[in-house]
Protein backbone atom coordinates (compact mmCIF):
# COMPACT_ATOMS: atom_id res chain seq x y z
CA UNK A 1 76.19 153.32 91.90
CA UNK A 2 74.81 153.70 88.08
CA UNK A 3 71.59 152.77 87.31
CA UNK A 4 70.93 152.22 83.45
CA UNK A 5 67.90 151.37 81.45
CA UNK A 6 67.33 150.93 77.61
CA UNK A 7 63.68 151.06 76.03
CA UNK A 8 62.91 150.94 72.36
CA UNK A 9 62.97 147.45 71.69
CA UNK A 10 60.91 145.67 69.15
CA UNK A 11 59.33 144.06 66.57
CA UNK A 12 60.11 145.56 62.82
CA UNK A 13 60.32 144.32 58.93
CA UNK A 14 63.48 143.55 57.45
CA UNK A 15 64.77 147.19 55.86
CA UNK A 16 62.90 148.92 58.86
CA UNK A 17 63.65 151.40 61.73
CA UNK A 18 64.25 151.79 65.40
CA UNK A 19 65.45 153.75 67.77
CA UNK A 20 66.76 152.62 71.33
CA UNK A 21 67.00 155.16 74.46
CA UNK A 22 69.17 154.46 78.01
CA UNK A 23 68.84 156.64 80.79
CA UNK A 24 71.92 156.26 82.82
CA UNK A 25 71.22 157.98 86.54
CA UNK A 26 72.95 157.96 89.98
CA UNK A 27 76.27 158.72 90.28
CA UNK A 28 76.90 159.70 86.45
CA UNK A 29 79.18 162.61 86.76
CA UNK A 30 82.45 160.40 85.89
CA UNK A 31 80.93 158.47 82.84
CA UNK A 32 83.70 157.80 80.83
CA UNK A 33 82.13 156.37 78.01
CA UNK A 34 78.66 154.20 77.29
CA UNK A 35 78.12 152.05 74.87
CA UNK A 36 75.22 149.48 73.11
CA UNK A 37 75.91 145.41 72.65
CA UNK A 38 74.21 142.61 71.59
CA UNK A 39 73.92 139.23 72.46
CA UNK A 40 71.41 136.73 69.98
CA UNK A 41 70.63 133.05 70.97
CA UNK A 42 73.59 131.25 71.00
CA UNK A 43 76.01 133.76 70.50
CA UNK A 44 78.23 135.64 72.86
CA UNK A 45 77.72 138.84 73.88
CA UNK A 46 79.28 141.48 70.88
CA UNK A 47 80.18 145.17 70.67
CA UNK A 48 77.70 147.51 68.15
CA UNK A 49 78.80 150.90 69.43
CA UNK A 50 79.65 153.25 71.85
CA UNK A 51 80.58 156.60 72.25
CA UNK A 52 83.40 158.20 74.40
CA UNK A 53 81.40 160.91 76.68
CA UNK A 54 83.22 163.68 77.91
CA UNK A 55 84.92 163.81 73.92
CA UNK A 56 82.61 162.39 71.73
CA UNK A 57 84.45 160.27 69.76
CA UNK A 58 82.40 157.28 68.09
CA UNK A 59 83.31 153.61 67.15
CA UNK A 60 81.18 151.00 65.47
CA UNK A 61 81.09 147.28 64.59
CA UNK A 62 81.65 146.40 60.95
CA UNK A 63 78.71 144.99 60.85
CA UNK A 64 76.63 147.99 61.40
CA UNK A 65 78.55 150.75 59.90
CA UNK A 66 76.47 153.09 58.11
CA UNK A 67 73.01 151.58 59.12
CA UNK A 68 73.30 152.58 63.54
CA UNK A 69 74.07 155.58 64.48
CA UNK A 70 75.17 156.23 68.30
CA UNK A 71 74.23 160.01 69.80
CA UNK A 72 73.66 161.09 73.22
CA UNK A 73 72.45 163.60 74.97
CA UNK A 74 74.45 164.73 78.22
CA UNK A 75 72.25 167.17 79.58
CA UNK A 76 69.99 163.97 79.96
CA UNK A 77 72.40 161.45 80.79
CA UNK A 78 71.02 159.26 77.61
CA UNK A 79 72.13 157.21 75.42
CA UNK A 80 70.89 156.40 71.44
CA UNK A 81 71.18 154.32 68.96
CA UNK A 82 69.36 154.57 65.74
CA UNK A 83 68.47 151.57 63.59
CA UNK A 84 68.20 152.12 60.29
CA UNK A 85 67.99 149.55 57.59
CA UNK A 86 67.32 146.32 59.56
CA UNK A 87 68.15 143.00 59.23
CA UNK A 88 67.20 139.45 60.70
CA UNK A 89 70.58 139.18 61.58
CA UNK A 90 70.44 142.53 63.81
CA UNK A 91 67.58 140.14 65.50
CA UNK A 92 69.17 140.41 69.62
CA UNK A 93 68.41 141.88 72.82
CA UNK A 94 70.57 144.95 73.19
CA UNK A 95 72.03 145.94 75.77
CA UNK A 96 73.35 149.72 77.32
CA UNK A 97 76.69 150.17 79.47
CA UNK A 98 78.13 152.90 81.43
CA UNK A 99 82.03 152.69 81.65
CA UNK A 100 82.90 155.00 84.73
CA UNK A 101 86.13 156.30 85.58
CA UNK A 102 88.80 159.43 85.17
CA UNK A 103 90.81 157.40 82.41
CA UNK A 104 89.09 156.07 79.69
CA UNK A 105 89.32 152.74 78.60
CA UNK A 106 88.73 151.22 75.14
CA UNK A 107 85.52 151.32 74.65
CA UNK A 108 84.62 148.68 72.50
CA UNK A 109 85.73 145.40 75.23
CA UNK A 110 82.97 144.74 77.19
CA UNK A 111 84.59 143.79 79.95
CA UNK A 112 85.69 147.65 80.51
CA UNK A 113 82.12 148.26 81.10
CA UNK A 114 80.95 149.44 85.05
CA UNK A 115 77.11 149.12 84.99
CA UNK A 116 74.67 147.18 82.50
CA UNK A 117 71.34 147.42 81.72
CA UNK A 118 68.88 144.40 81.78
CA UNK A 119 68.09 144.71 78.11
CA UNK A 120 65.83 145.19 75.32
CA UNK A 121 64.87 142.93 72.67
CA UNK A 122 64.98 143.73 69.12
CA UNK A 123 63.78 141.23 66.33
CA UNK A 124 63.86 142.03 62.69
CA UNK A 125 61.32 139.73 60.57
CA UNK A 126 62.53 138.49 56.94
């Protein structure tokens, strides 16, 4: 079992900052890859970014490309994402995964994801 919580939610201007943090622990030695969604009222549940562990590699939603920037840490087993240049549309609760497993799988379908977090909410104000 993987457990896996974000923090670093909240409440910040339009054109503002933020950074989230998830702590993935347990049985972590054959992450794969993590990764950061986001679901608003309404709306499914959509990809931001993730990472692909063991390699690095990065991928990103159009939507945030050049504004969030994914990192991690795996001495820590953590997870970041840093929120630069905010806007009411970024306004969701975000959520981490941990995608476990010898193969990795693409990394940017949810459904490929082992173990979620329960959340953190971000809004942006106008």
């Amino acid at each position: 079992q993987v457990q896996v919580v974000e923090s670093g939610g909240g409440l910040v201007q339009a054109g503002g900052s933020l950074r989230l943090s998830c702590v993935a622990s347990g049985r972590t030695a054959g992450t794969s890859a993590m990764g950061w969604f986001r679901q608003a009222p309404g709306k499914a549940r959509e990809f931001v970014a993730a990472i692909a562990w063991r390699l690095g590699s990065t991928s990103y939603a159009e939507s945030v490309k050049g504004r969030f920037t994914i990192s991690r840490d795996k001495a820590k087993n953590t997870l970041y994402l840093q929120l630069n240049a905010l806007k009411p549309e970024d306004t969701a609760v975000y959520y981490c995964a941990a995608q476990i497993g010898p193969v990795l799988r693409t990394i940017t379908t949810p459904r490929n994801y082992d173990y979620w977090g329960q959340g953190t909410q971000v809004t942006v104000s106008s």
